[in-house]
Structures are given as C-alpha cells and as structure tokens.
PDB file of N, CA and C in Angstrom:
ATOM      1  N   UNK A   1     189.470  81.599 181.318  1.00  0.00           N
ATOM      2  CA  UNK A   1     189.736  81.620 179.893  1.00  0.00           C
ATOM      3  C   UNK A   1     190.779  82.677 179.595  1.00  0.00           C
ATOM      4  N   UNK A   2     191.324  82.578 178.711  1.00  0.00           N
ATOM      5  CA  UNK A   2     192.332  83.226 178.073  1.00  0.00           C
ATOM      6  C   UNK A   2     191.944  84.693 177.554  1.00  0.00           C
ATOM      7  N   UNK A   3     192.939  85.871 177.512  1.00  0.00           N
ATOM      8  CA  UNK A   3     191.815  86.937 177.270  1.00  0.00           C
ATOM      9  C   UNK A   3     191.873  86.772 175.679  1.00  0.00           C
ATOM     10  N   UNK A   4     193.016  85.828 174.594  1.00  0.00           N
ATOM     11  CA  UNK A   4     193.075  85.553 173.233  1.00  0.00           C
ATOM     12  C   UNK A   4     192.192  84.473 173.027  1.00  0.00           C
ATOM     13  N   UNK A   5     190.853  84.982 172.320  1.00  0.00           N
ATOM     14  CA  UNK A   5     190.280  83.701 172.255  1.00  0.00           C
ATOM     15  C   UNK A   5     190.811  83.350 170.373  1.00  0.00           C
ATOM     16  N   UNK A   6     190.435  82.059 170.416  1.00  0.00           N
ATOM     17  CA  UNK A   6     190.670  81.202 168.975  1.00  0.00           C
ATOM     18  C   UNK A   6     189.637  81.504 167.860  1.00  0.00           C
ATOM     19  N   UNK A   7     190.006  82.004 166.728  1.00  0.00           N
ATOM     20  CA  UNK A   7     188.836  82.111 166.048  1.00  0.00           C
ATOM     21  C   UNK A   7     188.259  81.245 165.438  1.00  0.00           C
ATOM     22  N   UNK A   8     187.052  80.811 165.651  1.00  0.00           N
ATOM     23  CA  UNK A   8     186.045  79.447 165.467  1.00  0.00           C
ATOM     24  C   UNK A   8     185.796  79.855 164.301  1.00  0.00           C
ATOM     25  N   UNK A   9     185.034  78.740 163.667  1.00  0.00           N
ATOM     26  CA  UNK A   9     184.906  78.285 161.654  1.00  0.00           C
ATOM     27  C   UNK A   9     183.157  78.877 162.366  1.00  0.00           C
ATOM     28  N   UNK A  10     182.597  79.770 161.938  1.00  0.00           N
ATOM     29  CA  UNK A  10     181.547  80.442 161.797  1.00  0.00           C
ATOM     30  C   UNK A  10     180.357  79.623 160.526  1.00  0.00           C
ATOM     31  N   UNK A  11     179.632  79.146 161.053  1.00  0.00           N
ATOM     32  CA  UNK A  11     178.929  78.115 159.684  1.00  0.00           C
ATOM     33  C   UNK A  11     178.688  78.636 158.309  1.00  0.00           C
ATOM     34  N   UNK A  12     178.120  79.566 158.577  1.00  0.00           N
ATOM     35  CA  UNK A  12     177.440  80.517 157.377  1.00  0.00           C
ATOM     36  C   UNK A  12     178.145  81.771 157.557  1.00  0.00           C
ATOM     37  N   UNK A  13     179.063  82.447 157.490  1.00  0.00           N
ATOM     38  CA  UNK A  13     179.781  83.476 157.376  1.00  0.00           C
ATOM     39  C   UNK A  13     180.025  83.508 156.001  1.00  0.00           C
ATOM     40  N   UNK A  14     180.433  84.623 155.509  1.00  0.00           N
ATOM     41  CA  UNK A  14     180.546  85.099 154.006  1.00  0.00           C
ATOM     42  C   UNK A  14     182.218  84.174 153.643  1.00  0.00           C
ATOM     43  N   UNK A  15     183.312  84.403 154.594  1.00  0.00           N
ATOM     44  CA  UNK A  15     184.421  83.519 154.619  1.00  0.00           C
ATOM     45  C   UNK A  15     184.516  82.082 154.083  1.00  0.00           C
ATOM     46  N   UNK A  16     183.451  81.864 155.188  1.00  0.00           N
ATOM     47  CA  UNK A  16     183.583  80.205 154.986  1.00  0.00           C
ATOM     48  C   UNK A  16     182.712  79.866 153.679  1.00  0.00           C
ATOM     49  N   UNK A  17     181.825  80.459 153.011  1.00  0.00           N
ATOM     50  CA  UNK A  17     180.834  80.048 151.697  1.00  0.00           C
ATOM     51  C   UNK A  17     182.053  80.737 150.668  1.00  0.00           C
ATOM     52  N   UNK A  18     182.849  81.437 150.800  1.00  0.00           N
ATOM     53  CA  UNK A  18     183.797  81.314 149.399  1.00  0.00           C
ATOM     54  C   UNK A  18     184.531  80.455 149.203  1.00  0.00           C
ATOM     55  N   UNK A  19     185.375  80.004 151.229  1.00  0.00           N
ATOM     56  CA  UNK A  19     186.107  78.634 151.410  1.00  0.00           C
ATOM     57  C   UNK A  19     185.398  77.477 150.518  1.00  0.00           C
ATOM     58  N   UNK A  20     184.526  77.176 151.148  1.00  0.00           N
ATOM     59  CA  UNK A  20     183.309  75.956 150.462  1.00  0.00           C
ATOM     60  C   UNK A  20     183.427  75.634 148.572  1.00  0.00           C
ATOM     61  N   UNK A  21     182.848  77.466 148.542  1.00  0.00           N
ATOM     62  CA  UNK A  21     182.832  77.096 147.121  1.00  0.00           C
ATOM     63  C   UNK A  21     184.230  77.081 146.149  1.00  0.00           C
ATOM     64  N   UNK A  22     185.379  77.854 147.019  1.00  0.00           N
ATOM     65  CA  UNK A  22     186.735  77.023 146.051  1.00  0.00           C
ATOM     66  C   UNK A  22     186.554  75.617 146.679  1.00  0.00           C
ATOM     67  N   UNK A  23     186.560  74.891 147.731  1.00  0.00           N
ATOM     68  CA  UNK A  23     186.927  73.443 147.711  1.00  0.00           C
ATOM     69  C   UNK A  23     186.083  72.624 146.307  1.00  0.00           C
ATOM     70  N   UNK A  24     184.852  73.487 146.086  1.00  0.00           N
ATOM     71  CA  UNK A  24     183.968  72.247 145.360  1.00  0.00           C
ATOM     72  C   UNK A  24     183.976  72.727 143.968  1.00  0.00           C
ATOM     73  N   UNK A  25     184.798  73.797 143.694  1.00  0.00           N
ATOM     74  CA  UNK A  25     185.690  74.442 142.239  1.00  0.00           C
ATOM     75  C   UNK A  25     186.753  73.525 142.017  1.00  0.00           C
ATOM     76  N   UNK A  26     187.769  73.458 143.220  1.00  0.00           N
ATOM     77  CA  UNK A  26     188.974  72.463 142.992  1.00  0.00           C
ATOM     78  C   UNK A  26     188.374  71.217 142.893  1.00  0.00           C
ATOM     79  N   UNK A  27     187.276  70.567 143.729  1.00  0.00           N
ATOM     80  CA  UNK A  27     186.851  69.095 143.430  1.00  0.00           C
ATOM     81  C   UNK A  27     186.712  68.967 141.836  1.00  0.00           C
ATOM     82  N   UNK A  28     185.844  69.940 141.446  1.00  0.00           N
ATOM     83  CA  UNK A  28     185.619  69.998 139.758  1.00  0.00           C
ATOM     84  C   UNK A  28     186.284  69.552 138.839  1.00  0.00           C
ATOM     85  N   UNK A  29     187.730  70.941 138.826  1.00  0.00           N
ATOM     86  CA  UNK A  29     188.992  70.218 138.643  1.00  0.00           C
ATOM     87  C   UNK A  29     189.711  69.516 138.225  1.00  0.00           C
ATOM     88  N   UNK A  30     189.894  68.864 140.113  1.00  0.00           N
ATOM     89  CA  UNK A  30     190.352  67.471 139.594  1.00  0.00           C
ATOM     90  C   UNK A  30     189.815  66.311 139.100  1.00  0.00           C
ATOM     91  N   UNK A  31     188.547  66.534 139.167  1.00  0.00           N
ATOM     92  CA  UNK A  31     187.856  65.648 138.224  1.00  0.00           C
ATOM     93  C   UNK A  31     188.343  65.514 136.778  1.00  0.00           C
ATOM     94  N   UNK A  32     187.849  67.165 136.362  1.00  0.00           N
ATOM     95  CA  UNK A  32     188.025  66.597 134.933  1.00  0.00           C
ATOM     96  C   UNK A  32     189.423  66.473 134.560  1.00  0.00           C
ATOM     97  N   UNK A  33     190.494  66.780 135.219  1.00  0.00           N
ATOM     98  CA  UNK A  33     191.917  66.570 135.280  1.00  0.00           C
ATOM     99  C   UNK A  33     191.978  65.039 135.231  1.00  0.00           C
ATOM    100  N   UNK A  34     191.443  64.228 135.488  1.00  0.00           N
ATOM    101  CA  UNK A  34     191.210  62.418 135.208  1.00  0.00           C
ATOM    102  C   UNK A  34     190.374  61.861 134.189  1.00  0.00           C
ATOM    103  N   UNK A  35     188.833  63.002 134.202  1.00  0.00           N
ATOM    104  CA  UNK A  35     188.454  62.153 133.474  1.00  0.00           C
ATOM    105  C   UNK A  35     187.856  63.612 131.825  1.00  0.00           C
ATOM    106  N   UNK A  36     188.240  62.254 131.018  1.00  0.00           N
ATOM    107  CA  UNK A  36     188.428  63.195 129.400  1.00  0.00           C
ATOM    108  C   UNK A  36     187.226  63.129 128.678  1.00  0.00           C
ATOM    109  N   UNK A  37     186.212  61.788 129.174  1.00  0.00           N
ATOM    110  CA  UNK A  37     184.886  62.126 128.516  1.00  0.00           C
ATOM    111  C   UNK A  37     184.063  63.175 129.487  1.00  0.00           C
ATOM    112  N   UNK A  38     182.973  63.839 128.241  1.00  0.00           N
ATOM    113  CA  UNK A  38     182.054  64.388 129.033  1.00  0.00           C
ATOM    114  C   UNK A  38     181.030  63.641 129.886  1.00  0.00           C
ATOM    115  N   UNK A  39     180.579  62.388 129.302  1.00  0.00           N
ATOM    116  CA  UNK A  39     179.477  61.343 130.300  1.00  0.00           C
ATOM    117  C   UNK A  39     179.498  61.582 131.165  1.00  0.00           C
ATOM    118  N   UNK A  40     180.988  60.875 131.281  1.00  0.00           N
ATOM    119  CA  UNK A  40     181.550  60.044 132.687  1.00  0.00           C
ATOM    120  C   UNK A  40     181.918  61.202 133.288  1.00  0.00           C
ATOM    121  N   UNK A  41     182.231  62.442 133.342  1.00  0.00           N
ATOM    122  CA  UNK A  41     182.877  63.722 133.765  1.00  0.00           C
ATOM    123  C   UNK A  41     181.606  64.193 134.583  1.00  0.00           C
ATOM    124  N   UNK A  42     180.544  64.766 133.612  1.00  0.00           N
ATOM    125  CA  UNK A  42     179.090  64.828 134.312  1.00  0.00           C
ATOM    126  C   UNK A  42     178.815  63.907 135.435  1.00  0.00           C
ATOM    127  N   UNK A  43     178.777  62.291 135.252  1.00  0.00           N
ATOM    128  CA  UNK A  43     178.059  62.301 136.420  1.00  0.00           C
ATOM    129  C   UNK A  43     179.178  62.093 137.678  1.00  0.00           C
ATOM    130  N   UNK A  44     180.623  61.781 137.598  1.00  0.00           N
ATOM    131  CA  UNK A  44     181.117  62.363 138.603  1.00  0.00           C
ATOM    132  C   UNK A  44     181.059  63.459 139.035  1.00  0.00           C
ATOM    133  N   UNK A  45     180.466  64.719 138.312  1.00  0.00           N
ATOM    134  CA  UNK A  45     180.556  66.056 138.690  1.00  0.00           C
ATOM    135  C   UNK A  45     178.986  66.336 139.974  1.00  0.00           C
ATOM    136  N   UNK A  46     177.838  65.285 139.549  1.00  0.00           N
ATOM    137  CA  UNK A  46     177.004  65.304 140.136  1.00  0.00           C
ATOM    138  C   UNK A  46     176.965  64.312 141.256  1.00  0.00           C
ATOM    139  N   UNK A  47     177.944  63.352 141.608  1.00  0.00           N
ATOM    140  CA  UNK A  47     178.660  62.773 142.495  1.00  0.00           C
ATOM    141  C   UNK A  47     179.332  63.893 143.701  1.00  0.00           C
ATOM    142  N   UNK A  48     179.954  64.555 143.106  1.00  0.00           N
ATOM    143  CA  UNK A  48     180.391  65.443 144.001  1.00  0.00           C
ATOM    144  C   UNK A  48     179.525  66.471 144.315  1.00  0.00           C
ATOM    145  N   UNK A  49     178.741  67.127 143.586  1.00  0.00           N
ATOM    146  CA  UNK A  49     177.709  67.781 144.252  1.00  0.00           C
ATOM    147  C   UNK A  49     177.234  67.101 145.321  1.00  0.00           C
ATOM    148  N   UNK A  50     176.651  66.020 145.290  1.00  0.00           N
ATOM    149  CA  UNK A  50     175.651  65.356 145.786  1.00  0.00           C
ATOM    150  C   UNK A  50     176.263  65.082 147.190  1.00  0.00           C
ATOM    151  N   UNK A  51     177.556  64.879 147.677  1.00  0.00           N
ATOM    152  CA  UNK A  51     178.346  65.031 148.430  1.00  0.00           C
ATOM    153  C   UNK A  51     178.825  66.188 149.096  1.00  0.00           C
ATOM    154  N   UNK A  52     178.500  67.178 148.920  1.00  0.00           N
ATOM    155  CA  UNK A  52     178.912  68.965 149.210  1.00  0.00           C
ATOM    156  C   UNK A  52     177.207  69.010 149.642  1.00  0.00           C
ATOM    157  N   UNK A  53     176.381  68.514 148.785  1.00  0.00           N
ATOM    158  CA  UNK A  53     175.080  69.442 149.374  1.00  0.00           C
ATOM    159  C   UNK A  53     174.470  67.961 150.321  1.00  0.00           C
ATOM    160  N   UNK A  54     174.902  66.836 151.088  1.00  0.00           N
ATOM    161  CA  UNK A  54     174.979  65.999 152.275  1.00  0.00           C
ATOM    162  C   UNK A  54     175.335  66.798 153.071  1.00  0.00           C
ATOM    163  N   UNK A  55     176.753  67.898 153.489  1.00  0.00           N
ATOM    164  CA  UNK A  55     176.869  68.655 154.474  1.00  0.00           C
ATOM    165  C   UNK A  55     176.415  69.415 154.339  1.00  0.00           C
ATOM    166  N   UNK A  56     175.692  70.034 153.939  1.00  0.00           N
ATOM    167  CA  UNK A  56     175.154  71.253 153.564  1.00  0.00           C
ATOM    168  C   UNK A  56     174.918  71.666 155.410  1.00  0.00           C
ATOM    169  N   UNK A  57     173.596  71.445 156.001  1.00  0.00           N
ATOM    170  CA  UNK A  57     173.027  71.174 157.185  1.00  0.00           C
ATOM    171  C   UNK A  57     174.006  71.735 158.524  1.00  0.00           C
ATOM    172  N   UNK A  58     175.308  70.994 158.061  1.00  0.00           N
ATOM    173  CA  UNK A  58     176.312  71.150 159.155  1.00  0.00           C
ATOM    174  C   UNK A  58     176.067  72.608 160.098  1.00  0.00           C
ATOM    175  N   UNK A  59     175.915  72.683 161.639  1.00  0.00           N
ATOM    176  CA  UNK A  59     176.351  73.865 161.847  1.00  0.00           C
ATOM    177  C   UNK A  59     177.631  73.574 163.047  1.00  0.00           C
ATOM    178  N   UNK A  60     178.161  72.851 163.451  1.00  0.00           N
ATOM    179  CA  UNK A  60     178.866  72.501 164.348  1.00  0.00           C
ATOM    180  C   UNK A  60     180.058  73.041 163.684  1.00  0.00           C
ATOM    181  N   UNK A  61     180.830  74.408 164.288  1.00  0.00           N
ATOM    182  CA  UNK A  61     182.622  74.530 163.724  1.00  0.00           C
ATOM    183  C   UNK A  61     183.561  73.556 163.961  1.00  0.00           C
ATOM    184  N   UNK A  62     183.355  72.799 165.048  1.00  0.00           N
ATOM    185  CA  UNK A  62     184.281  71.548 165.220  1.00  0.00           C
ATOM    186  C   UNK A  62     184.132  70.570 163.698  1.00  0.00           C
ATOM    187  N   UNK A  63     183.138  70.385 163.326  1.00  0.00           N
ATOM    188  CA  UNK A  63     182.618  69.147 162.263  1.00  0.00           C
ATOM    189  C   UNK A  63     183.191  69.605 161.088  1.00  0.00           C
ATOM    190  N   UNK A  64     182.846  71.200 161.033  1.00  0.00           N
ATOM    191  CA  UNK A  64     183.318  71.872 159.783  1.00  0.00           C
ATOM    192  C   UNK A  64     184.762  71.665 159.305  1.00  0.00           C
ATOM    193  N   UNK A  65     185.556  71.940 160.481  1.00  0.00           N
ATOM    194  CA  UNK A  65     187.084  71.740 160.268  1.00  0.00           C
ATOM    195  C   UNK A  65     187.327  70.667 159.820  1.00  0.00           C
ATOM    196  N   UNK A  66     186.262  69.073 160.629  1.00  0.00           N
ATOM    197  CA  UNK A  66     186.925  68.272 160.349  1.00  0.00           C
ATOM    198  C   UNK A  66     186.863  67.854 158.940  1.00  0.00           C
ATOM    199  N   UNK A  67     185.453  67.840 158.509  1.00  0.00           N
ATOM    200  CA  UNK A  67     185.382  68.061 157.148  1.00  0.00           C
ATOM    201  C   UNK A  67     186.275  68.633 156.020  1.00  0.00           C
ATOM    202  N   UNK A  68     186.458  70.049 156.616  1.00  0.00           N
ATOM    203  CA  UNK A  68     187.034  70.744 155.485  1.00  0.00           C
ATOM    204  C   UNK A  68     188.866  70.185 155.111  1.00  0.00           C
ATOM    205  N   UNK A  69     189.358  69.068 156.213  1.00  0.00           N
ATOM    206  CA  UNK A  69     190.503  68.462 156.556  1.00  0.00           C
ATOM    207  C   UNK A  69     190.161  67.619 155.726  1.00  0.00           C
ATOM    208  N   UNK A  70     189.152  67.092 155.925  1.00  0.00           N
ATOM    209  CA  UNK A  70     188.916  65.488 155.241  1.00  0.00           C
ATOM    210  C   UNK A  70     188.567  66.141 153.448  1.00  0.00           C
ATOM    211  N   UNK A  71     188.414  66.982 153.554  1.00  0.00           N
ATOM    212  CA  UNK A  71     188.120  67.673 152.027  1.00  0.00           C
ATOM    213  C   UNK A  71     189.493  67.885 151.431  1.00  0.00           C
ATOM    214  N   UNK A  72     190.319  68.725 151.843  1.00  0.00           N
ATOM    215  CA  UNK A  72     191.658  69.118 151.776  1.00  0.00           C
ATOM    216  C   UNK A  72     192.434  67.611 151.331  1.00  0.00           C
ATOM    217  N   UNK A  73     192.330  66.911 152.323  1.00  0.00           N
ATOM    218  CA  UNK A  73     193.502  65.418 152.663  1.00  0.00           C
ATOM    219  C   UNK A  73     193.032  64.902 151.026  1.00  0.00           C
ATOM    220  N   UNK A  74     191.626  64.833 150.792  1.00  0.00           N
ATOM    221  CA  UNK A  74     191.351  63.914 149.575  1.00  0.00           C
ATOM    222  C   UNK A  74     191.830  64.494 148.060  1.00  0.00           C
ATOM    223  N   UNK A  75     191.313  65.779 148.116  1.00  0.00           N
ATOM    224  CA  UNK A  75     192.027  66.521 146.685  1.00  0.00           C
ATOM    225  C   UNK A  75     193.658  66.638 146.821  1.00  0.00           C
ATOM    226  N   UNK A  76     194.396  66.510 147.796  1.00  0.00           N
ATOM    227  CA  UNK A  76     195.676  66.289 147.695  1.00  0.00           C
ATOM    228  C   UNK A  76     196.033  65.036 147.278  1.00  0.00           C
ATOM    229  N   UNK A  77     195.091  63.820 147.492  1.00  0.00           N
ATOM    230  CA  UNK A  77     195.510  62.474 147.203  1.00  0.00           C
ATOM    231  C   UNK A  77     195.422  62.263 146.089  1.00  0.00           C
ATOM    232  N   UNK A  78     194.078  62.913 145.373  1.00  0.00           N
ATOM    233  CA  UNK A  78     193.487  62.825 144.083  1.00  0.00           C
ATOM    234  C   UNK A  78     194.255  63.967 143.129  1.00  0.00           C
ATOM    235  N   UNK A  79     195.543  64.371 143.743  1.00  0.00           N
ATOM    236  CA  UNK A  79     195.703  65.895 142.447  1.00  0.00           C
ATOM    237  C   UNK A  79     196.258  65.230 141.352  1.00  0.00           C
ATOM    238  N   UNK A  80     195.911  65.283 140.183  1.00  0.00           N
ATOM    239  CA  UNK A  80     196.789  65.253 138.998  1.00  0.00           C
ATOM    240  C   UNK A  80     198.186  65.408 138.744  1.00  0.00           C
ATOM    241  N   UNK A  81     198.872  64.564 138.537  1.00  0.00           N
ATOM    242  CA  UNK A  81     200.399  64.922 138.230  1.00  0.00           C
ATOM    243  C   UNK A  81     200.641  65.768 136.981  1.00  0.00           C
ATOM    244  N   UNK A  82     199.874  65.400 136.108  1.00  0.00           N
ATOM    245  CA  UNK A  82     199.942  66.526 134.986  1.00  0.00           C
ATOM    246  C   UNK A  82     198.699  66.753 134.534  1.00  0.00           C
ATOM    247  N   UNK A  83     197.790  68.040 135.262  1.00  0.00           N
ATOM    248  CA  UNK A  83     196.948  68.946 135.349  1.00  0.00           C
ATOM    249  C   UNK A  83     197.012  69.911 133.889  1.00  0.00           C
ATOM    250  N   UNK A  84     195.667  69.842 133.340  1.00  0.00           N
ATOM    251  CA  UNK A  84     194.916  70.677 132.213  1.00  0.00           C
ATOM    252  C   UNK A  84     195.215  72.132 132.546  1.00  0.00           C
ATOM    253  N   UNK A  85     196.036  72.650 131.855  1.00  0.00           N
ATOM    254  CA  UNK A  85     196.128  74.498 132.280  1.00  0.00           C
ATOM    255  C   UNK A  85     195.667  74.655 130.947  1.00  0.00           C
ATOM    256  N   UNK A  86     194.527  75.821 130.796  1.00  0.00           N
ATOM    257  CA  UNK A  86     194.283  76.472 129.714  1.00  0.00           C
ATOM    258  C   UNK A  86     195.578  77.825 129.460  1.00  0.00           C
ATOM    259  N   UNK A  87     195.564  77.016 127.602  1.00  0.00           N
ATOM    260  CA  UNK A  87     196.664  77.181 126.877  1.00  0.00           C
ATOM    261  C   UNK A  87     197.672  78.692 127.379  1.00  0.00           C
ATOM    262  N   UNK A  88     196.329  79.731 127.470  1.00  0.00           N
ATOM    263  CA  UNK A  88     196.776  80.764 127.875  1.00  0.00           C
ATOM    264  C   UNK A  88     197.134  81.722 129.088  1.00  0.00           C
ATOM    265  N   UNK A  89     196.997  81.042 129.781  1.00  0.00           N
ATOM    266  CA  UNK A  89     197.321  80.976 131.483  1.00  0.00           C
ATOM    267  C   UNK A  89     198.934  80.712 131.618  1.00  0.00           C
ATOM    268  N   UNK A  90     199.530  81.160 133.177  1.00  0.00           N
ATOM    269  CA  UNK A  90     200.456  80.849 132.888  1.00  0.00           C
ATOM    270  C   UNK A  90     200.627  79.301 133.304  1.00  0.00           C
ATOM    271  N   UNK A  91     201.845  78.652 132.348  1.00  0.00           N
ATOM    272  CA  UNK A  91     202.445  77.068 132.594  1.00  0.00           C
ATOM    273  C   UNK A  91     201.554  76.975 131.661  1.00  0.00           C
ATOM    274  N   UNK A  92     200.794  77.565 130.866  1.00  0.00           N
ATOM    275  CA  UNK A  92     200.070  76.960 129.241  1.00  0.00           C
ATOM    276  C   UNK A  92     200.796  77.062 128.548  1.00  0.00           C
ATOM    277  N   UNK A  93     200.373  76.295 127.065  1.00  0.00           N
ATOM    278  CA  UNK A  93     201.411  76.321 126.007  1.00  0.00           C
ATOM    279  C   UNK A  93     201.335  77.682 125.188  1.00  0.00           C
ATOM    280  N   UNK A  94     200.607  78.152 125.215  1.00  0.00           N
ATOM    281  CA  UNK A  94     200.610  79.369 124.528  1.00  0.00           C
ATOM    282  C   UNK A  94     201.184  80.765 125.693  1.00  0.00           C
ATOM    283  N   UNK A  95     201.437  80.475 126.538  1.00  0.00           N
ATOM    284  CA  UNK A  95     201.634  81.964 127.706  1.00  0.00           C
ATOM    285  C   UNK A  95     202.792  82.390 127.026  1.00  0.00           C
ATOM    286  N   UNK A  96     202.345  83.622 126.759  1.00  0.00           N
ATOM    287  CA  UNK A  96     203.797  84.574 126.354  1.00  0.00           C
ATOM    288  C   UNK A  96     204.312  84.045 124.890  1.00  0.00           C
ATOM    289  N   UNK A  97     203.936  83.568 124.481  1.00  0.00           N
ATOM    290  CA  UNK A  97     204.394  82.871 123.135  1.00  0.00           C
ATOM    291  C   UNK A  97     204.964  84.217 122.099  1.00  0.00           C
ATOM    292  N   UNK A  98     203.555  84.758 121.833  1.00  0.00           N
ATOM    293  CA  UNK A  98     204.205  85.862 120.846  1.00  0.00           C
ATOM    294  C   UNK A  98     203.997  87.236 121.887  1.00  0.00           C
ATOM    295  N   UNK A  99     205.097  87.524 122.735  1.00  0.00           N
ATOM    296  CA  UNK A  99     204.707  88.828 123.301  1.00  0.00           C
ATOM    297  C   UNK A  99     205.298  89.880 122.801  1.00  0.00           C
ATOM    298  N   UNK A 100     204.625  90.980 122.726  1.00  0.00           N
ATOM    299  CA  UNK A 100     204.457  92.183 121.323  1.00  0.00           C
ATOM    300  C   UNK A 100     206.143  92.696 122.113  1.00  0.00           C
ATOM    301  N   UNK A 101     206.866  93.645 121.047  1.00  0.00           N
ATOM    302  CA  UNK A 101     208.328  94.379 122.038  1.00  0.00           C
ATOM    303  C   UNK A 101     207.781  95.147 122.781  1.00  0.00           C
ATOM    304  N   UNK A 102     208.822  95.233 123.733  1.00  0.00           N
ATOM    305  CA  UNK A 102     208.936  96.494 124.614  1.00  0.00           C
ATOM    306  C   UNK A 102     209.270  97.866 124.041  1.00  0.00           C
ATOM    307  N   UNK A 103     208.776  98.768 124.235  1.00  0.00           N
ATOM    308  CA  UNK A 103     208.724  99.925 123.511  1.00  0.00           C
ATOM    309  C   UNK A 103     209.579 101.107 124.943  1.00  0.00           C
ATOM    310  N   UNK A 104     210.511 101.095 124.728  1.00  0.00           N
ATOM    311  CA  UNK A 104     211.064 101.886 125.659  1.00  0.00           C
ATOM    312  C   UNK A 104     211.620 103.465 125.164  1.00  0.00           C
ATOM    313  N   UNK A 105     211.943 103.664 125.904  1.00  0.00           N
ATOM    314  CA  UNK A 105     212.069 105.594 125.252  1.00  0.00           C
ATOM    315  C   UNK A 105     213.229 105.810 124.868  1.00  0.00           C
ATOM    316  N   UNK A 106     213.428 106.013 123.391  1.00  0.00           N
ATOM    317  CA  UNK A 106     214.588 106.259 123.048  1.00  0.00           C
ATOM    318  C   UNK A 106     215.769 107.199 123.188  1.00  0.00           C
ATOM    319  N   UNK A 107     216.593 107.294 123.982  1.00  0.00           N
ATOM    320  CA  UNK A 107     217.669 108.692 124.263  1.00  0.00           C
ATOM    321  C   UNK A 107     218.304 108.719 123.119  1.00  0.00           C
ATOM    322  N   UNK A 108     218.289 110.300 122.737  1.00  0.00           N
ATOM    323  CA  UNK A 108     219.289 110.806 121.190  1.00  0.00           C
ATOM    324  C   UNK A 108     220.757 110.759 122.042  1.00  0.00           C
ATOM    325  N   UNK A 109     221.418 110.802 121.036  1.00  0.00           N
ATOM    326  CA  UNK A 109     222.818 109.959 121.487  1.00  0.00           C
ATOM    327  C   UNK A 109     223.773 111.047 120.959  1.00  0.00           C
ATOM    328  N   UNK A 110     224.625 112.075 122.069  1.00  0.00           N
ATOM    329  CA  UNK A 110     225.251 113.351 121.732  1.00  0.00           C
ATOM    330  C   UNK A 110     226.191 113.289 120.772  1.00  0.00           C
ATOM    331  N   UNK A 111     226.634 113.686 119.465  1.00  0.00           N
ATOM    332  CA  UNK A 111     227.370 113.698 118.620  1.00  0.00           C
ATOM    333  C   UNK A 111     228.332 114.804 119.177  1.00  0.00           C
TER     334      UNK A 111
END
C-alpha cells in the first residue's frame, strides 16, 4: 500500500452529517423553487424526507459516495433557472437598494 492513503467518507462523522444536512436543505429548495402552493410543497417536502431517512442505515463509504453523486447529479438536473432569492440577500430585489452614504473623513482644505 501506498504510504498516502485516500480519505474515505466516514458514515457518521460530524463532516459528513453537515454534508447530508445541506444536501436535504438544497433538496428543500429546489422544491419550493417549482412548487408555489403550500399543499403540494408539504407533501413533496415529506417525499423527500422520506427518501433521506431510507438511507439513513447506510454505513458502507463506497455506497455513501455513490449516493451522495446520485444526490448531487439530481439537484443539478432539478435546479431552477430562475430561483426564489429572498428580497434582501444578495441578487434580491431589495439588496443595497437604499444604502445609507459613506461617511468618510473630511480634510480642511489649506487656504
């Protein structure tokens, strides 16, 4: 073996459960980035749960990757072309709109 080993997807590591929980933040998302009622928003939202907590179990790092590929590949297929930004974020309609002046230090000016 190599004395560089590869670093393996660890099942339950603190890493991989923040990985996890942005993928199933972005699934969210793009959900409601499609859909505009609440109903229909809900129970796709419990669609996708219900799908995140199926792997739950996983401990194999090989499976994980492949998963987390097959997770990745689908929210790229599914992204929104024109995605919900709240107003005040930036690329919202309100970012920077009214931003207060710059207050810089005034130099007296030698007569």
């Amino acid at each position: 073996m190599s004395s560089i080993a590869r670093k393996a997807v660890v099942p339950f590591s603190e890493a991989n459960k923040k990985y996890v929980s942005s993928l199933y933040r972005k699934s969210l998302r793009t959900a409601h980035d499609w859909i505009n009622k609440t109903e229909f928003y809900r129970v796709k939202a419990s669609e996708i749960r219900s799908r995140y907590d199926a792997n739950k179990h996983i401990n194999d790092p090989n499976e994980l990757k492949v998963i987390f590929k097959e997770t990745e590949a689908l929210l790229e297929d599914y992204a929104h072309p024109d995605p919900i930004i709240p107003p005040c974020r930036p690329g919202g309609s309100k970012f920077e709109r009214n931003i207060p002046p710059r207050v810089e230090a005034r130099i007296p000016i030698d007569v």
